[in-house]
PDB file of N, CA and C in Angstrom:
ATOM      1  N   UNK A   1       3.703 -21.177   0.240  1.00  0.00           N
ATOM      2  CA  UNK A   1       2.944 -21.241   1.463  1.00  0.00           C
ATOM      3  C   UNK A   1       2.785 -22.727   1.819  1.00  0.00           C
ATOM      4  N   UNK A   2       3.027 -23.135   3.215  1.00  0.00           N
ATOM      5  CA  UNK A   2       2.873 -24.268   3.645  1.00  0.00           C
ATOM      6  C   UNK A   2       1.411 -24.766   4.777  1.00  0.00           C
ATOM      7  N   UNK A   3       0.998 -25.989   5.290  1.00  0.00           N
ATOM      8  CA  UNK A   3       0.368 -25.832   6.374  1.00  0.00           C
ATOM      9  C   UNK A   3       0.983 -27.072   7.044  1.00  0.00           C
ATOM     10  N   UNK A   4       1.226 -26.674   8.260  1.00  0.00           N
ATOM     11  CA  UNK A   4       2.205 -27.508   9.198  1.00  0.00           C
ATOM     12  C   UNK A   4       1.365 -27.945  10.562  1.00  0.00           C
ATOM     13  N   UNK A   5       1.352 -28.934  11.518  1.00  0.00           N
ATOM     14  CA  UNK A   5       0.693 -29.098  12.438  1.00  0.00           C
ATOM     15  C   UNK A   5       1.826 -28.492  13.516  1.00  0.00           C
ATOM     16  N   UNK A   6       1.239 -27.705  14.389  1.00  0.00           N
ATOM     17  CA  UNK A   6       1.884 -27.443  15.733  1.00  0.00           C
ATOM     18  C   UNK A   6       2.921 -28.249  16.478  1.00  0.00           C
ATOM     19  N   UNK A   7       3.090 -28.265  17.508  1.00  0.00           N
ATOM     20  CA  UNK A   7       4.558 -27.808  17.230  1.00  0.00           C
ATOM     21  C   UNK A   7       5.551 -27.902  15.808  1.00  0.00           C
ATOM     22  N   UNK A   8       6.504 -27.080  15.424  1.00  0.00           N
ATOM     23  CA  UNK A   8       6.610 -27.326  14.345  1.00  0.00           C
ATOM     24  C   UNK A   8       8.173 -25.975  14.161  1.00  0.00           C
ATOM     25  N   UNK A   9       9.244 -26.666  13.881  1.00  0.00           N
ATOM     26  CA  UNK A   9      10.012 -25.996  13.773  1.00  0.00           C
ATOM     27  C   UNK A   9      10.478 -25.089  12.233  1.00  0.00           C
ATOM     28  N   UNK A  10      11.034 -23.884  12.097  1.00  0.00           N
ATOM     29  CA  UNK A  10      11.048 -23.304  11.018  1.00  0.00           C
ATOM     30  C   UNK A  10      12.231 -22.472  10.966  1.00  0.00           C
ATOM     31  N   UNK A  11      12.875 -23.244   9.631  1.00  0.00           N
ATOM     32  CA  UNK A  11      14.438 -21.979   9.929  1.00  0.00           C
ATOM     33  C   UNK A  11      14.750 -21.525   8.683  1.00  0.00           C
ATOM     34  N   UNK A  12      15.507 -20.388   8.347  1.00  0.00           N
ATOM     35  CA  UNK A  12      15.936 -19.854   6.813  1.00  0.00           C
ATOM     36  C   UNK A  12      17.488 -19.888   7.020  1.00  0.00           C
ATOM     37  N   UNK A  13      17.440 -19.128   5.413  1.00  0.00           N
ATOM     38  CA  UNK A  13      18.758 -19.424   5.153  1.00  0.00           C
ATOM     39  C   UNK A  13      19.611 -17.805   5.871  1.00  0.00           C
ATOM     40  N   UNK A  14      20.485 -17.443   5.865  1.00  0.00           N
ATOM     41  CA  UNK A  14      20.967 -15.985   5.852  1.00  0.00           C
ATOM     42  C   UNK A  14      20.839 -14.992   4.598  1.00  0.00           C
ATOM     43  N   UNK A  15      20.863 -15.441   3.238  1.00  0.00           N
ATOM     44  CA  UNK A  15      20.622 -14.784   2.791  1.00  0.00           C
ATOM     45  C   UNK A  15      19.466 -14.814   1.894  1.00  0.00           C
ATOM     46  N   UNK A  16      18.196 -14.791   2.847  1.00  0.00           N
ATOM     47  CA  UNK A  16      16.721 -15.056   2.573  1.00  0.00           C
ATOM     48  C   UNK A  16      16.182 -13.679   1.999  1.00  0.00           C
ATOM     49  N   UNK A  17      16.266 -12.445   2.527  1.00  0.00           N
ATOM     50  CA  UNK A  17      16.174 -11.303   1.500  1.00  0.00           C
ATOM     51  C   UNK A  17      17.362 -10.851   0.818  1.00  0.00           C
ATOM     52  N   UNK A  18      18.413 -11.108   0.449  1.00  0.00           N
ATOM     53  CA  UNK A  18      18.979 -10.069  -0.539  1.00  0.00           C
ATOM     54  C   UNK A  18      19.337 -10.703  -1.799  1.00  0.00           C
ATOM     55  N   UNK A  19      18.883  -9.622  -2.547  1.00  0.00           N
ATOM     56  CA  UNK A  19      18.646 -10.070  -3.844  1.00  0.00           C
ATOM     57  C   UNK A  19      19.892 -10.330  -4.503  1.00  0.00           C
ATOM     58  N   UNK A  20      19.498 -11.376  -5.679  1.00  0.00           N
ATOM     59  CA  UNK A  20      20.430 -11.822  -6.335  1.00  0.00           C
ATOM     60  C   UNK A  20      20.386 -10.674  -8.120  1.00  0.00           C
ATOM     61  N   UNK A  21      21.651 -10.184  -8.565  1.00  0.00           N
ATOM     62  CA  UNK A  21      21.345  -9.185  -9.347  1.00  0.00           C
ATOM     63  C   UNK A  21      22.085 -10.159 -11.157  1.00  0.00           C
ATOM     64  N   UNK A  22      21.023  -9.777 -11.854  1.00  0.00           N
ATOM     65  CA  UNK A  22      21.641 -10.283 -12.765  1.00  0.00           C
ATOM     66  C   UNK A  22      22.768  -9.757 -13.193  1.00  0.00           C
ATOM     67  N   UNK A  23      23.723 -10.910 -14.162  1.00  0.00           N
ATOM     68  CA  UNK A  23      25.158 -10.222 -14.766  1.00  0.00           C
ATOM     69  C   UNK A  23      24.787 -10.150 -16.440  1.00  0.00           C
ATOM     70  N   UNK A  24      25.668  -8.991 -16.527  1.00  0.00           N
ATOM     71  CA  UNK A  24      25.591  -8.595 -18.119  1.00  0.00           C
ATOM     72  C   UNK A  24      25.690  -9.894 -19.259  1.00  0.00           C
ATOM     73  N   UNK A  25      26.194 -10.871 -19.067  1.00  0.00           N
ATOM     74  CA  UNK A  25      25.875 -12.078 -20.055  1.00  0.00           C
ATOM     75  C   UNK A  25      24.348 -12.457 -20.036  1.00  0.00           C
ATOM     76  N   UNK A  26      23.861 -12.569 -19.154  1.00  0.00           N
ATOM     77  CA  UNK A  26      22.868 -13.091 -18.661  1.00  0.00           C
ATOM     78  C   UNK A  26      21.474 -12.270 -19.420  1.00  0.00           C
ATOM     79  N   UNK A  27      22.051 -10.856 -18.770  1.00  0.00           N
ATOM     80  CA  UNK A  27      21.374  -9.687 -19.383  1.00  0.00           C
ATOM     81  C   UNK A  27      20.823  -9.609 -21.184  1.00  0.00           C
ATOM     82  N   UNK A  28      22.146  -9.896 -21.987  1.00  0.00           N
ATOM     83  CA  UNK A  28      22.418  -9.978 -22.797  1.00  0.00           C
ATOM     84  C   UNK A  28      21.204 -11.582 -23.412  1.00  0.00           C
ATOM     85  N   UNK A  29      21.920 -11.850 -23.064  1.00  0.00           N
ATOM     86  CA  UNK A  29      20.968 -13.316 -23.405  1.00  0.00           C
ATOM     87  C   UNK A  29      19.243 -13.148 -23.334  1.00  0.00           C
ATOM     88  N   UNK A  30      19.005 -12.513 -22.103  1.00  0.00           N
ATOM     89  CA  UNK A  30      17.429 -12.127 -22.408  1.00  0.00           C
ATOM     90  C   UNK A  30      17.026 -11.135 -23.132  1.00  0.00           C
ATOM     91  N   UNK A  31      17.909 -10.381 -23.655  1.00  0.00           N
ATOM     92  CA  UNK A  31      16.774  -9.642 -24.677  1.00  0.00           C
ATOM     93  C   UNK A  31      17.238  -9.733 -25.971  1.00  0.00           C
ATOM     94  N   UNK A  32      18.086 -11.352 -26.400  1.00  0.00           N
ATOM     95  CA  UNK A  32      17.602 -11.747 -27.561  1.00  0.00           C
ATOM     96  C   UNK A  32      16.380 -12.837 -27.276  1.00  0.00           C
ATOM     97  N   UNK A  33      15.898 -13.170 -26.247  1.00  0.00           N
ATOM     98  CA  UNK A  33      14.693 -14.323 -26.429  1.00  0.00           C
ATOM     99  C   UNK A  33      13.541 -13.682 -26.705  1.00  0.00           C
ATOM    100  N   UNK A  34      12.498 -14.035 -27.991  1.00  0.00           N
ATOM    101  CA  UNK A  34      11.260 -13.368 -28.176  1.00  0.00           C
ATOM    102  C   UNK A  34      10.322 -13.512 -27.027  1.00  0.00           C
ATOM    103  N   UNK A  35       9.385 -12.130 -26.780  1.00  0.00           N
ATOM    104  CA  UNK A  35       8.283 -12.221 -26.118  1.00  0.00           C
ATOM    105  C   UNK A  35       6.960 -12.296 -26.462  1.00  0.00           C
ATOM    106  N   UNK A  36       6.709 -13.488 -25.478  1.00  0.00           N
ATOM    107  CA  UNK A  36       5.188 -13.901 -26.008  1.00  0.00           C
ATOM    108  C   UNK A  36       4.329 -13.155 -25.344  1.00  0.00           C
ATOM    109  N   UNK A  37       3.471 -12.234 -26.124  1.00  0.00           N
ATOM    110  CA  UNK A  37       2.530 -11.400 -26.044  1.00  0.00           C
ATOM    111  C   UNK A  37       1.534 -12.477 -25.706  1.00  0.00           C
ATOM    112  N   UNK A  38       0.619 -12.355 -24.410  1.00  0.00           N
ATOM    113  CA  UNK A  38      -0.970 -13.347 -24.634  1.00  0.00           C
ATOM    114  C   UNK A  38      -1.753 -12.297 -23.927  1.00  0.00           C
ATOM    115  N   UNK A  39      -3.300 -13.196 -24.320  1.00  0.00           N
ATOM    116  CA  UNK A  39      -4.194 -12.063 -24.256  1.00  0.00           C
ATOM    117  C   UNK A  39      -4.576 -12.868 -22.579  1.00  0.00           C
ATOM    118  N   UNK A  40      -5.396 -11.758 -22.002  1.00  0.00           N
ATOM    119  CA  UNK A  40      -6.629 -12.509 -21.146  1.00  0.00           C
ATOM    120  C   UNK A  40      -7.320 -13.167 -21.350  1.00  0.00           C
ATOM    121  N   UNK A  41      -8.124 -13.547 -22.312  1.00  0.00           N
ATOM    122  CA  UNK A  41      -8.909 -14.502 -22.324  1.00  0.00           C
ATOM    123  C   UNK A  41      -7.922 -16.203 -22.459  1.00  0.00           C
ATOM    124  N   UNK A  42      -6.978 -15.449 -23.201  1.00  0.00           N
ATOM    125  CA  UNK A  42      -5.622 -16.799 -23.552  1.00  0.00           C
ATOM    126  C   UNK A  42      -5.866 -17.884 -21.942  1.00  0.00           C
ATOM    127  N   UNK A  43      -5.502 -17.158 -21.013  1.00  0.00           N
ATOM    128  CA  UNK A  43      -5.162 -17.283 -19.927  1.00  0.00           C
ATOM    129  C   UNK A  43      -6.092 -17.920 -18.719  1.00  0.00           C
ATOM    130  N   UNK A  44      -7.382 -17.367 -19.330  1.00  0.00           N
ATOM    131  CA  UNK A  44      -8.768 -17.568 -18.587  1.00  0.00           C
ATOM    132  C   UNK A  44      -9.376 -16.614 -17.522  1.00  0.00           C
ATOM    133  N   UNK A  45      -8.563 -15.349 -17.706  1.00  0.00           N
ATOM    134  CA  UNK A  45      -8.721 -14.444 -16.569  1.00  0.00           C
ATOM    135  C   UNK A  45      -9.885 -13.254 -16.483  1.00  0.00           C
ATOM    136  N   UNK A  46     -10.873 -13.143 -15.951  1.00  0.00           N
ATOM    137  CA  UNK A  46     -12.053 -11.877 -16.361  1.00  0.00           C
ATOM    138  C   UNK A  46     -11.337 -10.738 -15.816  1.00  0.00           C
ATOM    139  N   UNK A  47     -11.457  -9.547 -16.680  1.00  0.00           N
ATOM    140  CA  UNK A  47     -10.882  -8.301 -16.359  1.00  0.00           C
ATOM    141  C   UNK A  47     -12.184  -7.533 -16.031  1.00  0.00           C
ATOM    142  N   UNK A  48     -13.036  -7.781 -16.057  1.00  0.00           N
ATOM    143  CA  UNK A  48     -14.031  -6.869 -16.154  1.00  0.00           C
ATOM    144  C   UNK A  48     -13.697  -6.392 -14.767  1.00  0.00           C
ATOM    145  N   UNK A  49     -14.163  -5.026 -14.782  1.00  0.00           N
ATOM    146  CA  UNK A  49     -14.035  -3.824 -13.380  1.00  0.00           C
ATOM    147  C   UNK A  49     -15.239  -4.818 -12.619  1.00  0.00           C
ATOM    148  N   UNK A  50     -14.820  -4.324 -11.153  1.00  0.00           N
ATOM    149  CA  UNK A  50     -15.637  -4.840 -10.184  1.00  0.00           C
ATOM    150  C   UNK A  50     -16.168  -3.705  -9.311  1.00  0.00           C
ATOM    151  N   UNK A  51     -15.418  -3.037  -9.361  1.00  0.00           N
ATOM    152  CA  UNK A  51     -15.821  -1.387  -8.733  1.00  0.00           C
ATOM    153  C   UNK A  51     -16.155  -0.590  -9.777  1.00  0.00           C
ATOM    154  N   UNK A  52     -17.315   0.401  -9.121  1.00  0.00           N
ATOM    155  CA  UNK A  52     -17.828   1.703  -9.633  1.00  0.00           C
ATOM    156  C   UNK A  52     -17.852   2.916  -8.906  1.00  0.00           C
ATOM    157  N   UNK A  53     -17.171   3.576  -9.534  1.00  0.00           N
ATOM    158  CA  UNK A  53     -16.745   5.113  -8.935  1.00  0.00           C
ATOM    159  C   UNK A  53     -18.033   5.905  -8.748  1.00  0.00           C
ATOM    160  N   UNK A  54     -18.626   5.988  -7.721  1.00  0.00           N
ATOM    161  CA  UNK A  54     -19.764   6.812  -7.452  1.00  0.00           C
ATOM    162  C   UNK A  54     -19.907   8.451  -7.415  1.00  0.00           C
ATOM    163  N   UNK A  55     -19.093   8.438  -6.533  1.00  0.00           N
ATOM    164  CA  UNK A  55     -18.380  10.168  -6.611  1.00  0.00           C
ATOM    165  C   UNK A  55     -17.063  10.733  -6.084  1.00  0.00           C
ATOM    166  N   UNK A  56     -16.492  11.715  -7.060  1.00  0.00           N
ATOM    167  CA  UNK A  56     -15.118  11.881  -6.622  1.00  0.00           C
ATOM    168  C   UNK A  56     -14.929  13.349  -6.089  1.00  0.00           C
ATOM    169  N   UNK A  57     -15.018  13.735  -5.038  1.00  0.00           N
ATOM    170  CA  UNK A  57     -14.311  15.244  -4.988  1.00  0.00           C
ATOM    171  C   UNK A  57     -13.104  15.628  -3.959  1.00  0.00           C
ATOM    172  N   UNK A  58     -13.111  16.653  -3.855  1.00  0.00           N
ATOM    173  CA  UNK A  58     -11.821  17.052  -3.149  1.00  0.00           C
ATOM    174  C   UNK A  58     -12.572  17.104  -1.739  1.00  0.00           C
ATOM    175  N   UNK A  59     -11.171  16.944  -0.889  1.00  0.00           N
ATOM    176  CA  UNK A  59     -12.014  16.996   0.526  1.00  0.00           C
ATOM    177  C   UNK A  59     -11.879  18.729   0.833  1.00  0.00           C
ATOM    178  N   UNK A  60     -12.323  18.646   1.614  1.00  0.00           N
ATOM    179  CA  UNK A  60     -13.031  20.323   2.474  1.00  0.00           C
ATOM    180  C   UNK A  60     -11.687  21.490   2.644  1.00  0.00           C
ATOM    181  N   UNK A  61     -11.693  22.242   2.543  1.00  0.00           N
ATOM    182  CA  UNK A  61     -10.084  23.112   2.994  1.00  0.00           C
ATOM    183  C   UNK A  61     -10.571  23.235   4.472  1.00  0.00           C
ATOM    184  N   UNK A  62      -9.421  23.007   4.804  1.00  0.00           N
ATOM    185  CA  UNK A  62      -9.380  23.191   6.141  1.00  0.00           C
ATOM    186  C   UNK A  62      -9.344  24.833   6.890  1.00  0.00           C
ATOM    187  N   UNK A  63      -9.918  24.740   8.043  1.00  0.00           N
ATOM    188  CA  UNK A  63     -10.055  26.436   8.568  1.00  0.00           C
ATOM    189  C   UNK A  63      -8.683  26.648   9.277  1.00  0.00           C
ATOM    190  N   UNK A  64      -8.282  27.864   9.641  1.00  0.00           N
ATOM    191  CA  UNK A  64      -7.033  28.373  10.287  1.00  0.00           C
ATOM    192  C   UNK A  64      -7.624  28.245  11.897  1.00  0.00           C
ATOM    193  N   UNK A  65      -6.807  27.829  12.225  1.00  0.00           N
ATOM    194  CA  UNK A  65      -5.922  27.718  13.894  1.00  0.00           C
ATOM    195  C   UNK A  65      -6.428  28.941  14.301  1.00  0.00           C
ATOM    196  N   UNK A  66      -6.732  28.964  15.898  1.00  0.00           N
ATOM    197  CA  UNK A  66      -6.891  29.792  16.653  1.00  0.00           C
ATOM    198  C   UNK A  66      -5.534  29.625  18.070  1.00  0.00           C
ATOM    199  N   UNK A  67      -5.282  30.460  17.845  1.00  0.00           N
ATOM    200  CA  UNK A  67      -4.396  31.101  19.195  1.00  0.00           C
ATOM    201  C   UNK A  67      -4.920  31.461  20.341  1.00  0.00           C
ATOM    202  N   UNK A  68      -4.460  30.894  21.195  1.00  0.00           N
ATOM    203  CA  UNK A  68      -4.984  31.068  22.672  1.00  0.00           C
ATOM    204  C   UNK A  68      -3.702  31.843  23.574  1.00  0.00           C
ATOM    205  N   UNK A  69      -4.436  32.910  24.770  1.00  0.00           N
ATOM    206  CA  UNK A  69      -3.240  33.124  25.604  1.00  0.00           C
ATOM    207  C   UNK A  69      -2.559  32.227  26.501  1.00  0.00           C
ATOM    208  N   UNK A  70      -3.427  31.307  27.264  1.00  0.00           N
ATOM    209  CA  UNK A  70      -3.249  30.314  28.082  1.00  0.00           C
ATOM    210  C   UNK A  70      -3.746  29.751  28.383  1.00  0.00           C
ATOM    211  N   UNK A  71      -4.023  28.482  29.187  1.00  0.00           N
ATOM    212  CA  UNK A  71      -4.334  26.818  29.416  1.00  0.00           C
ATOM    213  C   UNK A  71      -5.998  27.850  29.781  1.00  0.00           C
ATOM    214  N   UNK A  72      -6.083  28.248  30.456  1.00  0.00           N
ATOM    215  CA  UNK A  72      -7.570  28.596  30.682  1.00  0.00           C
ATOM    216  C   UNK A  72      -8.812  28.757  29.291  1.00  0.00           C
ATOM    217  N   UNK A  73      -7.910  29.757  28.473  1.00  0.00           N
ATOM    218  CA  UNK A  73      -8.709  30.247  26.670  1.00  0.00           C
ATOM    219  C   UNK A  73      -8.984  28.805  26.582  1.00  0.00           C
ATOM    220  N   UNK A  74      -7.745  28.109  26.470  1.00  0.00           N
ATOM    221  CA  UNK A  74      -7.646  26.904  26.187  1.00  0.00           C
ATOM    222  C   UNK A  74      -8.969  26.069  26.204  1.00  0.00           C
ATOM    223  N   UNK A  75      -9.028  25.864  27.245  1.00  0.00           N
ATOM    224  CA  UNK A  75     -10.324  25.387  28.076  1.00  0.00           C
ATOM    225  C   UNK A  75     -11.598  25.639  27.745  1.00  0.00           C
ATOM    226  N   UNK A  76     -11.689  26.901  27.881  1.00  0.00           N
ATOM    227  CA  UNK A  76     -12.832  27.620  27.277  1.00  0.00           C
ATOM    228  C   UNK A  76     -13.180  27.017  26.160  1.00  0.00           C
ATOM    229  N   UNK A  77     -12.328  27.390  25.217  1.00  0.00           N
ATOM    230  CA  UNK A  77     -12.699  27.208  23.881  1.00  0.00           C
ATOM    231  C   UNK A  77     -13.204  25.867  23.422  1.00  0.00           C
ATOM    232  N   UNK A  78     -12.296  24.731  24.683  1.00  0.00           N
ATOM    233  CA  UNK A  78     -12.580  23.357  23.856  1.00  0.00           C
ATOM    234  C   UNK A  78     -14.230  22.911  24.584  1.00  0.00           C
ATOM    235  N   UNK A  79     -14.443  23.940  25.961  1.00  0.00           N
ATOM    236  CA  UNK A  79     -15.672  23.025  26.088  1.00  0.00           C
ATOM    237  C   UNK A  79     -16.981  24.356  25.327  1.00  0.00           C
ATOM    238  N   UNK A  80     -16.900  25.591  25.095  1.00  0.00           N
ATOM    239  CA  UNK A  80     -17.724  26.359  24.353  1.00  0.00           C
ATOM    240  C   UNK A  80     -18.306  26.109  23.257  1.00  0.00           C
ATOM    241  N   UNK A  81     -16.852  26.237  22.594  1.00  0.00           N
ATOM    242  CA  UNK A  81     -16.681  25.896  20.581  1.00  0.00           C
ATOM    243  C   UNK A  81     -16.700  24.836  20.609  1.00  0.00           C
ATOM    244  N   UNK A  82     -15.653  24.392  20.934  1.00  0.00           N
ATOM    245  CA  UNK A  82     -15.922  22.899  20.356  1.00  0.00           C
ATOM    246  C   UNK A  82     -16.664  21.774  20.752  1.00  0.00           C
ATOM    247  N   UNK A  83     -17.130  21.635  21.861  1.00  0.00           N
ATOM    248  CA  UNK A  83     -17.561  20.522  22.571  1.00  0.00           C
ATOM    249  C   UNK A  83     -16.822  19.924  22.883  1.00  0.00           C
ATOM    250  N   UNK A  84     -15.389  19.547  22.777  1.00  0.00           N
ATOM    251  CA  UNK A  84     -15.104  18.063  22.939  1.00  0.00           C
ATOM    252  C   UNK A  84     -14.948  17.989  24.509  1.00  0.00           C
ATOM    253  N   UNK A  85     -14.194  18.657  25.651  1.00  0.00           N
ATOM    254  CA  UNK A  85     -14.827  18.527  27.147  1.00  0.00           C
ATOM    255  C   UNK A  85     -15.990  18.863  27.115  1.00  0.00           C
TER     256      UNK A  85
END
């Protein structure tokens, strides 16, 4: 990440996303190098949770669809039942 003053020109290369894939020598070579296991604290990092799960449930089942004959039911229904006109 940079910070640049305005006006300010910016260009990439062409092949700015595609990945470069490792080759089997290469391959080979990293998994004879040992891995260093470190801890968190090694590092300086707090893991402690920051969130607390208050409550978990499932949401509501939903009710079945009503069928209407035409734009009028239609109508009806949305300003009767439902309110929303």
């Amino acid at each position: 990440m940079i910070e640049v003053d305005l006006p300010a020109v910016v260009t990439t290369d062409l092949r700015l996303n595609i990945p470069r894939y490792a080759t089997l020598p290469n391959i080979m070579k990293a998994k004879k190098k040992p891995l260093e296991v470190m801890t968190p604290d090694a590092l300086g990092v707090d893991i402690t949770p920051r969130l607390t799960t208050l409550k978990l449930a499932e949401p509501l089942k939903r009710e079945a669809g009503i069928r209407v004959a035409n734009a009028a039911d239609l109508v009806a229904k949305l300003k009767n039942v439902a309110h929303v006109i």
